[in-house]
C-alpha atoms as a PDB file:
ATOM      1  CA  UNK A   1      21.102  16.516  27.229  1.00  0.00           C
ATOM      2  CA  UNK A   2      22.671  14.593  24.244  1.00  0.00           C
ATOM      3  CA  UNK A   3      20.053  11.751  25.244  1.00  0.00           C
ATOM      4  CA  UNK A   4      17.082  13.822  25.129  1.00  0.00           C
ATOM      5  CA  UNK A   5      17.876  15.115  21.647  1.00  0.00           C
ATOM      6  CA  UNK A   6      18.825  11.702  19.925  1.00  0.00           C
ATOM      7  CA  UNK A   7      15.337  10.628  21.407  1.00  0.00           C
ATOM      8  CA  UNK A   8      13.620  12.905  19.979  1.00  0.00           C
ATOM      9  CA  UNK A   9      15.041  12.338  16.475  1.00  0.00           C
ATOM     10  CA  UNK A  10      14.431   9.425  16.712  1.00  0.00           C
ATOM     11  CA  UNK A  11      10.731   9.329  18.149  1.00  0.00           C
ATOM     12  CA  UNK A  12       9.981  11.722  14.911  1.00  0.00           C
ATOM     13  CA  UNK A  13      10.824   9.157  12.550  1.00  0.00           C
ATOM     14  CA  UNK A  14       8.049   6.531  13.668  1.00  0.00           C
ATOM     15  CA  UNK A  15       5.230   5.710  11.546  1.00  0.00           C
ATOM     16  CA  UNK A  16       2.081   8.138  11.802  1.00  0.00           C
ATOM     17  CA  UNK A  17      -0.763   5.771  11.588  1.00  0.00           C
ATOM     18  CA  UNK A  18      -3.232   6.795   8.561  1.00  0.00           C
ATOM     19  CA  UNK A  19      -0.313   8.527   7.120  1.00  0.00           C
ATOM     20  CA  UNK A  20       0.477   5.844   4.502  1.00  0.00           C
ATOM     21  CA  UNK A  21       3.670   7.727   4.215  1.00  0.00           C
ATOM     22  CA  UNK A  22       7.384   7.124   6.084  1.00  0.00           C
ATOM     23  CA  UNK A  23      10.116   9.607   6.170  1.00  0.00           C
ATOM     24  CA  UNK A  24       9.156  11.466   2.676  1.00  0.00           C
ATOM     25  CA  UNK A  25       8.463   8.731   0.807  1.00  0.00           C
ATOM     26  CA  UNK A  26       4.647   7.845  -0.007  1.00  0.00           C
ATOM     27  CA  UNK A  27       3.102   4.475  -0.138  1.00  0.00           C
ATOM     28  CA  UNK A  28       1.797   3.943  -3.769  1.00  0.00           C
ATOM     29  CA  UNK A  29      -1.287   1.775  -4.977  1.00  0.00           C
ATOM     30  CA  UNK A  30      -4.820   0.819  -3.570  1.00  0.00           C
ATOM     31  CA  UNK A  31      -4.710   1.045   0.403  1.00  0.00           C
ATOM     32  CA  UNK A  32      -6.437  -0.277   3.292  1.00  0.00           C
ATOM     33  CA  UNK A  33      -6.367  -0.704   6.978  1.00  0.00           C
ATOM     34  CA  UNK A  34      -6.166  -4.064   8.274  1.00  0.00           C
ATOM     35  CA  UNK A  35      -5.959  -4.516  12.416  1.00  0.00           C
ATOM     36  CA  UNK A  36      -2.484  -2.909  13.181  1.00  0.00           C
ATOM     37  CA  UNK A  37      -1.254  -2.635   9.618  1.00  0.00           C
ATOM     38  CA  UNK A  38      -1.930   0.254   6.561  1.00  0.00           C
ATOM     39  CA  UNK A  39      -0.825  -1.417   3.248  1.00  0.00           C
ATOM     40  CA  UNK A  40      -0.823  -0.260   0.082  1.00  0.00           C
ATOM     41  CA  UNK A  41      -0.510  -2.731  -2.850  1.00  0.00           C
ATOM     42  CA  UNK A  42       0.793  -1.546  -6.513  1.00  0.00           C
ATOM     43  CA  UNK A  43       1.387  -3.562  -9.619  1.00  0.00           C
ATOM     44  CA  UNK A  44       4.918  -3.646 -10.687  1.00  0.00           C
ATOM     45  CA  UNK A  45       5.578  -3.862 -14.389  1.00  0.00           C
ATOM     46  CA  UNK A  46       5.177  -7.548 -15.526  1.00  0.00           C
ATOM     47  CA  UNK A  47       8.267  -9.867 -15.566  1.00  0.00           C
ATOM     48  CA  UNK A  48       8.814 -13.014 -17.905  1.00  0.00           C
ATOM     49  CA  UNK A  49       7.288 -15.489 -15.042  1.00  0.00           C
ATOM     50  CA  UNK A  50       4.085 -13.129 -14.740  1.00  0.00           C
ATOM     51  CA  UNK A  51       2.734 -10.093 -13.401  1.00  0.00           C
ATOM     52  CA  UNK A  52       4.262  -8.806  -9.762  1.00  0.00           C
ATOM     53  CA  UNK A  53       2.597  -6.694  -6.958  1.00  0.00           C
ATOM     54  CA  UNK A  54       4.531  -4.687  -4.146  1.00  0.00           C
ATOM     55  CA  UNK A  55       3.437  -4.275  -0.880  1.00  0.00           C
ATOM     56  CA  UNK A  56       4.058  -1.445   1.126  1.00  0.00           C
ATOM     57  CA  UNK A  57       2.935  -1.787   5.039  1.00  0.00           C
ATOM     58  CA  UNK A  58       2.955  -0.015   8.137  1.00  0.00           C
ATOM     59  CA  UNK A  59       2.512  -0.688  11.787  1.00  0.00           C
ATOM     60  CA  UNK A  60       0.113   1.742  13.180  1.00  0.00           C
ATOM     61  CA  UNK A  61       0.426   0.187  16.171  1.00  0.00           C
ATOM     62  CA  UNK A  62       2.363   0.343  19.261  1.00  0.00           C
ATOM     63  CA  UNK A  63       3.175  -3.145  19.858  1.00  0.00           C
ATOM     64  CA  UNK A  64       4.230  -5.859  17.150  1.00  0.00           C
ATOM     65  CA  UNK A  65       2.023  -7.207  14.255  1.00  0.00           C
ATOM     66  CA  UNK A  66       1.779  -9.754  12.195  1.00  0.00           C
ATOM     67  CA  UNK A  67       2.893  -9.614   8.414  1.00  0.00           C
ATOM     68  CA  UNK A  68       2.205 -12.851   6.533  1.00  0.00           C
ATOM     69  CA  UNK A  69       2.806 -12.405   2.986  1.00  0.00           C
ATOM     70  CA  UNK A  70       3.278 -16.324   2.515  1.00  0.00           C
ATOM     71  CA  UNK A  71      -0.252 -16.554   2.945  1.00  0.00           C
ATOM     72  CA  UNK A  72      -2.087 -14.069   0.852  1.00  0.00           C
ATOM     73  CA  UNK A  73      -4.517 -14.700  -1.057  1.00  0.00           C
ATOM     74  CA  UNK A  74      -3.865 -13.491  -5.119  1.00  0.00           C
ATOM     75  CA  UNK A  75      -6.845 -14.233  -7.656  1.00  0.00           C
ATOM     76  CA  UNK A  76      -6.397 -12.832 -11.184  1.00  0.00           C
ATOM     77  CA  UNK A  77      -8.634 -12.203 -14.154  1.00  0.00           C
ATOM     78  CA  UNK A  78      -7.438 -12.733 -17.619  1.00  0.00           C
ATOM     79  CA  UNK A  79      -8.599 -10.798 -20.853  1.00  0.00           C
ATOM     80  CA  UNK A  80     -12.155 -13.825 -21.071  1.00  0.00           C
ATOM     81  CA  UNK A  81     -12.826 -12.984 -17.626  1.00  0.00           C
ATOM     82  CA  UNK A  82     -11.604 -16.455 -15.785  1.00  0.00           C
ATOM     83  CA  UNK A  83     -10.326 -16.330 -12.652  1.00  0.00           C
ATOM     84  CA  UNK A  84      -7.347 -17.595 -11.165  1.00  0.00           C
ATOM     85  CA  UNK A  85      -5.802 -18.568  -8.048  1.00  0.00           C
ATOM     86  CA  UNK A  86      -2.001 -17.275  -8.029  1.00  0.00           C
ATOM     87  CA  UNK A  87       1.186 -18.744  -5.550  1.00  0.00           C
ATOM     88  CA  UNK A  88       3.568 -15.979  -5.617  1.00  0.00           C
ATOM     89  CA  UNK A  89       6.756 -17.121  -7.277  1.00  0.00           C
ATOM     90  CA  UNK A  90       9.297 -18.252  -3.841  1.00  0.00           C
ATOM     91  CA  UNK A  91      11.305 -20.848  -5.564  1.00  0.00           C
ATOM     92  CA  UNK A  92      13.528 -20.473  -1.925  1.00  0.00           C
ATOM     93  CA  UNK A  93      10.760 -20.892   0.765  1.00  0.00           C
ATOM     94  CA  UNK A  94      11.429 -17.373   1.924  1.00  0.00           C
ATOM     95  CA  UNK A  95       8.629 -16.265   2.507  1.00  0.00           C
ATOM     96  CA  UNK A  96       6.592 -16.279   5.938  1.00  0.00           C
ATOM     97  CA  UNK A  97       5.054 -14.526   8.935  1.00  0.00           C
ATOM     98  CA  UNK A  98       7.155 -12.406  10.752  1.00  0.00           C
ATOM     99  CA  UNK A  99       6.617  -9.413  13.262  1.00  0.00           C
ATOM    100  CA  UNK A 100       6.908  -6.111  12.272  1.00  0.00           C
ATOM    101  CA  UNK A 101       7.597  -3.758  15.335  1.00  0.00           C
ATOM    102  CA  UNK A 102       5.719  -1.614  16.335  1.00  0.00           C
ATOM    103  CA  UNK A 103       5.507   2.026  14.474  1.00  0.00           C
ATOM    104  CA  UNK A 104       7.956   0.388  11.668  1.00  0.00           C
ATOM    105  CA  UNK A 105       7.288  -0.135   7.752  1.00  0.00           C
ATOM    106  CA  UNK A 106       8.193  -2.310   5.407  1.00  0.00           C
ATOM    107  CA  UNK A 107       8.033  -3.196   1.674  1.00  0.00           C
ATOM    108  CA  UNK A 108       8.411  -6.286  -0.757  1.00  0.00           C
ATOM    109  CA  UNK A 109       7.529  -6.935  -4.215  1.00  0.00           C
ATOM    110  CA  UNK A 110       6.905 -10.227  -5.466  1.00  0.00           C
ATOM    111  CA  UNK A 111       6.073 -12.280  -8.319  1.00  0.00           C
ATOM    112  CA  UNK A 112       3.066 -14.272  -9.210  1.00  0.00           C
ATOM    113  CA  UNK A 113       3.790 -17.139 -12.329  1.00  0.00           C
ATOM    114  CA  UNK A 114       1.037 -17.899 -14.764  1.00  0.00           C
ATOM    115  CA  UNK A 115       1.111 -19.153 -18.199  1.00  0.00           C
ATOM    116  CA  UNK A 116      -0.958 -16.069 -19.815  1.00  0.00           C
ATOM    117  CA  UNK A 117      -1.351 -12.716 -19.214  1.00  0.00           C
ATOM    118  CA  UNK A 118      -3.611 -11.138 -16.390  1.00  0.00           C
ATOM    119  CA  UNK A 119      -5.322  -7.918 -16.729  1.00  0.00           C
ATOM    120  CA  UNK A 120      -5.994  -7.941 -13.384  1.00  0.00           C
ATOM    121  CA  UNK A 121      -4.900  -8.609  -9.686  1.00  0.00           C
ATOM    122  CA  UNK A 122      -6.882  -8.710  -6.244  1.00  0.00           C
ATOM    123  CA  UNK A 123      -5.485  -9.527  -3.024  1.00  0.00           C
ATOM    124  CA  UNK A 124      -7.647 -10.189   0.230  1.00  0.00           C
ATOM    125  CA  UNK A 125      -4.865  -8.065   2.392  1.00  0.00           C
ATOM    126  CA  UNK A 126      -6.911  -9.355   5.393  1.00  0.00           C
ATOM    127  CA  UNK A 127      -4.997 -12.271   5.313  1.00  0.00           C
ATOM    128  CA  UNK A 128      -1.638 -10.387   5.349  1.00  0.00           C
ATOM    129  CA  UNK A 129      -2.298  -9.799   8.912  1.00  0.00           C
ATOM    130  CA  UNK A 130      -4.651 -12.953  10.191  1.00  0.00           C
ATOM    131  CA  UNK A 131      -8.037 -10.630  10.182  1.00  0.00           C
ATOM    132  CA  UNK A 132     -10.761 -13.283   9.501  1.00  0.00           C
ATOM    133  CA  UNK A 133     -13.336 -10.369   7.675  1.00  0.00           C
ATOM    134  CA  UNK A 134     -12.041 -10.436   3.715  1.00  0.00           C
ATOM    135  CA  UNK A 135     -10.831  -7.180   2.640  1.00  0.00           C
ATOM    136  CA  UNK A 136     -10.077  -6.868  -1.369  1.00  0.00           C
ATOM    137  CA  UNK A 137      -8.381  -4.552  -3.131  1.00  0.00           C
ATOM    138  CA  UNK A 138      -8.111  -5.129  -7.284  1.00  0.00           C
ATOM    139  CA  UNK A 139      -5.496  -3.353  -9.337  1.00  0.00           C
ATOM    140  CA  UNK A 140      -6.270  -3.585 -13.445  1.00  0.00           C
ATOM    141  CA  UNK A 141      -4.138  -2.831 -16.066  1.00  0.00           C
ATOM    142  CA  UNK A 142      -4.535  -1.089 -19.333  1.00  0.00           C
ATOM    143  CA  UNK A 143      -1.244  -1.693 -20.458  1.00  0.00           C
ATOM    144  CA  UNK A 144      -1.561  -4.886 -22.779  1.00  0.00           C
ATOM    145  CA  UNK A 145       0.617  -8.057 -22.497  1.00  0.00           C
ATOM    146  CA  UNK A 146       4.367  -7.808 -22.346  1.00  0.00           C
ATOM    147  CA  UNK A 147       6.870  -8.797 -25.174  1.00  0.00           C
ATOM    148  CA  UNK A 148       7.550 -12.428 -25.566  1.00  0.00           C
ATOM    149  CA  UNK A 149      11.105 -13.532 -24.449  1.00  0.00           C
ATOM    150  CA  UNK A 150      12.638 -14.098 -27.009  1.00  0.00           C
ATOM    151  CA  UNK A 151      13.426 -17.784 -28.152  1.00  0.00           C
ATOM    152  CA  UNK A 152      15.984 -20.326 -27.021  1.00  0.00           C
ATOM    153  CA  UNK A 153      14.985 -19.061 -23.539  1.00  0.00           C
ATOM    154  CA  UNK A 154      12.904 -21.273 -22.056  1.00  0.00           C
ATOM    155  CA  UNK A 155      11.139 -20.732 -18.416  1.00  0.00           C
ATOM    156  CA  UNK A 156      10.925 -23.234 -16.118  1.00  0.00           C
ATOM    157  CA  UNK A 157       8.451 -21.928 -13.767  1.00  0.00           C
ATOM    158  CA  UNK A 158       5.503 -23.709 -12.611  1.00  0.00           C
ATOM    159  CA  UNK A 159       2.247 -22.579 -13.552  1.00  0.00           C
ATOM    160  CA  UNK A 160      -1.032 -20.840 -11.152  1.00  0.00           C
ATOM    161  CA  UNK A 161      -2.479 -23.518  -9.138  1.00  0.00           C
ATOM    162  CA  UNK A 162      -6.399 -23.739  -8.079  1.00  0.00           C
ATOM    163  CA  UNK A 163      -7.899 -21.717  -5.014  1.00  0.00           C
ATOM    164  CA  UNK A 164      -7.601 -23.452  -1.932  1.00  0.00           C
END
């Protein structure tokens, strides 16, 4: 009988697919369904190496997916309108694809260096879990650029590189 109940528990605490939600807490930002995965993508408050975006993903699934956040693609617009190919800041080579069981979430914000300030963000979350068809979502801002640090404190970080 004990068995019956802890399964139960426990089977109430998967991931509803659609949901976008996970034991009382929402996910925040644009959203999208890509193959087994809802994500929702937010932009964090800027940090002195650039802007950062959290990702908050789901499996709707039954069986494993595929969460590659190594590989997204990040392409920002600055105040003229240029656009720019970001590498999010992973000075450690931590990042890469993993599995994410299935009916599980997960979360992770990361940084994205640049040498000026980006009013906005889009990220082709198709690529977060190996779909071929492009799927965008763009976050702005209307918050204008942050502080600058003040001196003597010199960043080392390496600037955006160019679209692949």
């Amino acid at each position: 009988m004990r068995y019956s109940i802890a399964i139960l528990v426990l089977g109430g605490c998967a991931y509803q697919p659609g949901s976008f939600a996970h034991v009382a807490r929402d996910f925040h930002g644009q959203r999208a369904t890509v193959g087994c995965l809802d994500v929702a993508v937010e932009r964090r408050t800027d940090v002195a190496v650039g802007p950062v975006l959290a990702y908050q993903f789901a499996n709707r699934c039954d069986h494993a997916a595929t969460v590659d956040l190594a590989s997204v693609k990040v392409v920002a617009r600055d105040v003229a309108g240029e656009e720019v190919a970001l590498r999010p800041y992973d000075p450690r080579s931590e990042l890469r694809s993993v599995p994410l069981d299935g009916r599980t979430t997960g979360e992770e914000s990361i940084a994205y260096p640049t040498d000026r300030w980006m009013r906005q963000l889009c990220v082709d979350v198709a690529v977060l879990a190996h779909e071929r068809q492009q799927q965008w979502l763009c976050i702005g801002t209307t918050a204008g650029p942050p502080e600058p640090a003040p001196r003597g404190r010199e960043s080392t970080v390496a600037t955006a590189g160019s679209m692949p």
